[in-house]
C-alpha atoms as a PDB file:
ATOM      1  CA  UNK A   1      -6.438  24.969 -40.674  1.00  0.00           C
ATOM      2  CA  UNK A   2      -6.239  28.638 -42.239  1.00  0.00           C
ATOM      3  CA  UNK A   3      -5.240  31.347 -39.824  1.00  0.00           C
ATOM      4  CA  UNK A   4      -8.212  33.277 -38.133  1.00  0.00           C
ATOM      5  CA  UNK A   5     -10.034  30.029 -37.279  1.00  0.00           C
ATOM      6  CA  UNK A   6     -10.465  29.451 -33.679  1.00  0.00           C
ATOM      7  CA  UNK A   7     -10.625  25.649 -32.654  1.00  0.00           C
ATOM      8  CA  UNK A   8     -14.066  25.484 -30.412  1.00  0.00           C
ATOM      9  CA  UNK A   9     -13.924  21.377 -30.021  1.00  0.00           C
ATOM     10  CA  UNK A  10     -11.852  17.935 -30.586  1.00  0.00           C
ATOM     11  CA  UNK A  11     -12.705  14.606 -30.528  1.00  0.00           C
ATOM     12  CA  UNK A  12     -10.068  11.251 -30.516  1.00  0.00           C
ATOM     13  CA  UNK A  13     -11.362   8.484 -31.712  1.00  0.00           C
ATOM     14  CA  UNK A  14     -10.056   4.731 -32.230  1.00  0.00           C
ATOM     15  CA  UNK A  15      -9.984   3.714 -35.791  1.00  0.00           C
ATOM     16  CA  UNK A  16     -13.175   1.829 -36.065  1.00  0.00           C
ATOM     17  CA  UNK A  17     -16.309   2.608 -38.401  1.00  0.00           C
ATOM     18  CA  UNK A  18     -18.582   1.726 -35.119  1.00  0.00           C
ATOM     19  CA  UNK A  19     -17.148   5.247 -33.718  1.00  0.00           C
ATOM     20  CA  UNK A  20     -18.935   7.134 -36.706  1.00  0.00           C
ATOM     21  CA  UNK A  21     -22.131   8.210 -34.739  1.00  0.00           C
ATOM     22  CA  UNK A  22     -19.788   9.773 -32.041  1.00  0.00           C
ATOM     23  CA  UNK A  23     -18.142  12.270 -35.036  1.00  0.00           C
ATOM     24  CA  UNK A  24     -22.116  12.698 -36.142  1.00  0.00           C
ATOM     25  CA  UNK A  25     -22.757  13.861 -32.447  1.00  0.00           C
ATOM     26  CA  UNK A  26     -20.028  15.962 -32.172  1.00  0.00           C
ATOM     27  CA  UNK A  27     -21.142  17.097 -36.126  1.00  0.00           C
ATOM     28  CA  UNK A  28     -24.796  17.717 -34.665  1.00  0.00           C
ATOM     29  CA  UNK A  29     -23.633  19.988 -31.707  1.00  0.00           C
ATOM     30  CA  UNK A  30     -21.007  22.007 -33.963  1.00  0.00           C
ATOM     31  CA  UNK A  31     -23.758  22.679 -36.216  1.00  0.00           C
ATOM     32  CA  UNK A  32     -26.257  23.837 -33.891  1.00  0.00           C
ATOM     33  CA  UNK A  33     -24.055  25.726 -31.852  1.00  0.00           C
ATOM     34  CA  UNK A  34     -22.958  27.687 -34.860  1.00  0.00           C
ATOM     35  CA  UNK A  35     -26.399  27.949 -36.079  1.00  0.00           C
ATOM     36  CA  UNK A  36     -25.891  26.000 -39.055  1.00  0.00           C
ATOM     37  CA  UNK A  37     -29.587  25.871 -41.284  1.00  0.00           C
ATOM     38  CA  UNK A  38     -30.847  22.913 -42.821  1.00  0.00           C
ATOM     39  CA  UNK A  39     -29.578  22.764 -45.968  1.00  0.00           C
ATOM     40  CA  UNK A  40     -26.248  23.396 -45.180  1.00  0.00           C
ATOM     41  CA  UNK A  41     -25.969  20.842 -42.482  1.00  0.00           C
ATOM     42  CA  UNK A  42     -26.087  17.420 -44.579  1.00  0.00           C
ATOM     43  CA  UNK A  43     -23.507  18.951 -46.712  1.00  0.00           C
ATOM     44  CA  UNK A  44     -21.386  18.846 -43.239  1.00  0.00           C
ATOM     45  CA  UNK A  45     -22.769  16.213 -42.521  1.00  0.00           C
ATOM     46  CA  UNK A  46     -21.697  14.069 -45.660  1.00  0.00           C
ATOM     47  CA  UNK A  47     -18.609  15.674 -45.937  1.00  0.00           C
ATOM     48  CA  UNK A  48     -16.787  15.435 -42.161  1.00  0.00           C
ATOM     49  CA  UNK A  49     -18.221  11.430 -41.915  1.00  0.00           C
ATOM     50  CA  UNK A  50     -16.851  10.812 -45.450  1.00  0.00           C
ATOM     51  CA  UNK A  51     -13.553  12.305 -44.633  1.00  0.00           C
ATOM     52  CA  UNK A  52     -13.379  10.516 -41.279  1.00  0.00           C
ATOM     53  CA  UNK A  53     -14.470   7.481 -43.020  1.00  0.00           C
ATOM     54  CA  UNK A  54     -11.489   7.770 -45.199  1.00  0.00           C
ATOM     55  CA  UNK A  55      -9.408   7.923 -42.505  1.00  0.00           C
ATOM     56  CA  UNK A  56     -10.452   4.777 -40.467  1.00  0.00           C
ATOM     57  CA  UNK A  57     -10.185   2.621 -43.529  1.00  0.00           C
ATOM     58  CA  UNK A  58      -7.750   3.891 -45.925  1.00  0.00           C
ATOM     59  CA  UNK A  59      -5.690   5.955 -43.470  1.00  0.00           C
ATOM     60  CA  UNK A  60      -5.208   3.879 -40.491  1.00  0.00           C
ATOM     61  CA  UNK A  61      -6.443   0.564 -41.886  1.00  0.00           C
ATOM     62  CA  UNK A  62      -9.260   0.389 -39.584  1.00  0.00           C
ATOM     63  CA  UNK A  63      -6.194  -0.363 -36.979  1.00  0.00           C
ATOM     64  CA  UNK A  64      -8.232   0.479 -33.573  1.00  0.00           C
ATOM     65  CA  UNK A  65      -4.696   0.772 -31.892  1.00  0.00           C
ATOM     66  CA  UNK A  66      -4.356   3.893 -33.584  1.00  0.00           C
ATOM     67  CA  UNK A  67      -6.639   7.204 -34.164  1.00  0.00           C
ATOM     68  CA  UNK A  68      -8.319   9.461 -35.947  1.00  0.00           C
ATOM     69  CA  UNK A  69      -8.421  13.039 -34.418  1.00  0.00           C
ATOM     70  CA  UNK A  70     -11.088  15.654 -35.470  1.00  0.00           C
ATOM     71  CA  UNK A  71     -10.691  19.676 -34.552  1.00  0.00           C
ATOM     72  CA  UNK A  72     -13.573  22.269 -35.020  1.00  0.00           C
ATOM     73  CA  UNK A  73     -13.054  25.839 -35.583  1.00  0.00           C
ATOM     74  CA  UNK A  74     -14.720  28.563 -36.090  1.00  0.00           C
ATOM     75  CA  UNK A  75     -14.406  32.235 -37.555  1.00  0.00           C
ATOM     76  CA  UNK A  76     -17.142  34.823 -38.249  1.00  0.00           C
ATOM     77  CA  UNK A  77     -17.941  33.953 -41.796  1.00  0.00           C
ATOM     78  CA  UNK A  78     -17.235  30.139 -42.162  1.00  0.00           C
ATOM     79  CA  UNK A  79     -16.546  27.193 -40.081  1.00  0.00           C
ATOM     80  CA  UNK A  80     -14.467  23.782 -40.967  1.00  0.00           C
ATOM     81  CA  UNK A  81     -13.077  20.320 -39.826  1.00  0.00           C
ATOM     82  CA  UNK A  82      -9.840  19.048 -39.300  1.00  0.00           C
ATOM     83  CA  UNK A  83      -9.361  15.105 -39.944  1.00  0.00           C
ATOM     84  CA  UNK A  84      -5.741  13.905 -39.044  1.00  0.00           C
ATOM     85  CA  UNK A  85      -5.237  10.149 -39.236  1.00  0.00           C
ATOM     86  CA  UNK A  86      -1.933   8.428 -38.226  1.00  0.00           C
ATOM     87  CA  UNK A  87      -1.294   7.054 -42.052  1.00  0.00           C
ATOM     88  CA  UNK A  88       1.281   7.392 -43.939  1.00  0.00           C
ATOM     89  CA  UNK A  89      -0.976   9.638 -46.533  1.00  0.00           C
ATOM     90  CA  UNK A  90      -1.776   9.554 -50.117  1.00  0.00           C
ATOM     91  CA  UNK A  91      -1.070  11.267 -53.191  1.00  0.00           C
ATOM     92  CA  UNK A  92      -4.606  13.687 -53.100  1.00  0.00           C
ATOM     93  CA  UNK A  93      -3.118  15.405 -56.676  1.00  0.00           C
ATOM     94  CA  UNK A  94      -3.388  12.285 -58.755  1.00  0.00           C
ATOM     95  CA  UNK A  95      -7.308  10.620 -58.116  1.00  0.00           C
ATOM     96  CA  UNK A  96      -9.123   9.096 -60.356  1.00  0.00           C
ATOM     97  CA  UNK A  97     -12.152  10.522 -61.876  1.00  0.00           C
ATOM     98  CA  UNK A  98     -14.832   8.971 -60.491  1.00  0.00           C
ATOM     99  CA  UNK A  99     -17.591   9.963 -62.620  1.00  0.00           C
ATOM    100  CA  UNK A 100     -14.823   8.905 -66.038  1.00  0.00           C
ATOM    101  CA  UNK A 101     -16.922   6.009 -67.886  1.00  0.00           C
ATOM    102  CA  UNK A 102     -14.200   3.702 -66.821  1.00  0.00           C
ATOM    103  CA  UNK A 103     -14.794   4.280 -62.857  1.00  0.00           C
ATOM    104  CA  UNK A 104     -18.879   4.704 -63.326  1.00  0.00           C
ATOM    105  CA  UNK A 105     -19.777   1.318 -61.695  1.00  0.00           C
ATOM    106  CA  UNK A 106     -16.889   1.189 -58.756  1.00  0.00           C
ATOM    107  CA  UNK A 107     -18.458   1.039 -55.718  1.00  0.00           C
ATOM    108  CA  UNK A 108     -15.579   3.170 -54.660  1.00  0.00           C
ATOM    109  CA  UNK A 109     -13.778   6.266 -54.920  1.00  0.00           C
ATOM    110  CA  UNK A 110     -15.704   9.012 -54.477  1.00  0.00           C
ATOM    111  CA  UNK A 111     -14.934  10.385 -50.834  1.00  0.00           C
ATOM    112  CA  UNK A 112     -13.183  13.096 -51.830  1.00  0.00           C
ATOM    113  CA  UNK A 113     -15.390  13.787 -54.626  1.00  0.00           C
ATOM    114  CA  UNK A 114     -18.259  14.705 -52.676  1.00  0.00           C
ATOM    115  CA  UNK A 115     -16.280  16.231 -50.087  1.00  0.00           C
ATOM    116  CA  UNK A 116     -15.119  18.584 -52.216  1.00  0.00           C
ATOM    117  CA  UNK A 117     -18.717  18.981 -54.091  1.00  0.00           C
ATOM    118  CA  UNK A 118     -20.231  19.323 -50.399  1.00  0.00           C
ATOM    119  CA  UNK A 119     -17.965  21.764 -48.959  1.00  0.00           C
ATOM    120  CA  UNK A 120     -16.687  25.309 -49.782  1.00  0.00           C
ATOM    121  CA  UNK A 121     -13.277  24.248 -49.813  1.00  0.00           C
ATOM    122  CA  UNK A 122     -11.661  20.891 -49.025  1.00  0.00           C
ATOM    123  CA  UNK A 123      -6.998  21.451 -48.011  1.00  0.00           C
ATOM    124  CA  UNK A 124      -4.713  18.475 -47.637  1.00  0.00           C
ATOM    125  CA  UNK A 125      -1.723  18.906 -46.125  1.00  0.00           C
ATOM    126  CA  UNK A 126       1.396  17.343 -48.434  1.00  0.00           C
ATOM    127  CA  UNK A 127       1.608  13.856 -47.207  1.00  0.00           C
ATOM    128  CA  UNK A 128      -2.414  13.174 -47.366  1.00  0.00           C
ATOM    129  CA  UNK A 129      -3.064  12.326 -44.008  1.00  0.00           C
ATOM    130  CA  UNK A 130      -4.870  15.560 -42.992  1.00  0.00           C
ATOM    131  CA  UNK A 131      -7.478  17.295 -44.483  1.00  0.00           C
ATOM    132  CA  UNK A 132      -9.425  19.851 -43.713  1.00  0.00           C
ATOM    133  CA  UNK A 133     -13.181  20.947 -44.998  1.00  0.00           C
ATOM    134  CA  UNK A 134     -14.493  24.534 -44.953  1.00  0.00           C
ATOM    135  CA  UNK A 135     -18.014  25.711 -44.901  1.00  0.00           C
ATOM    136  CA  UNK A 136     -19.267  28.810 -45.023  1.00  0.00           C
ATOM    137  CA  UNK A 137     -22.153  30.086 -42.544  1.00  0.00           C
END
């Protein structure tokens, strides 16, 4: 996370896709805490779950030994989400494009796609195992 953010929440989760509609929760009270409108909040939506979706399955393997963390913070013009699984990353510079004719019809690859659509501004760290997603208020 950029300096100036203060982190206002956490959550720990195992690494299991049934622990999704805790992350929504904690999504839900972030956003109306913060005042988030409407509009804005199923880009946050979309964007945090997808990220923390990537993270369950491609990150940890869906390994419930191991977790997926998620940090909130807040400043006075924007607001974000921290994903950290316990992978050993990816290489987030060299994707494929998922709207290329070749990739049209996969059912996946676009995570990171609309993430970064979705939000403001979407930061891996250099192994791929964190990301973070910025929105502004």
């Amino acid at each position: 996370m950029k300096e100036g953010y203060t982190l206002i929440d956490s959550l720990t989760i195992p690494s299991e896709l049934k622990n999704l509609p805790v992350v929504e929760a904690l999504i839900d009270k972030t956003c109306q805490s913060i005042g988030v409108n409407e509009d804005l909040y199923g880009n946050v939506l979309i964007a945090v779950t997808e990220a923390v979706n990537n993270a369950i399955i491609h990150g940890n393997d869906e390994n419930k030994d191991i977790t997926v963390d998620v940090n909130v913070y807040d400043e006075d013009q924007s607001f974000g989400f921290t994903i950290i699984d316990q992978g050993k990353g990816f290489d987030h510079m060299n994707l494929p494009d998922p709207t290329a004719p070749e990739n049209i019809e996969k059912e996946n690859g676009r995570g990171i796609f609309l993430m970064r659509n979705l939000a403001d501004e979407v930061e891996f760290n250099e192994s791929g195992n964190q990301v973070s997603v910025y929105f502004t208020k």
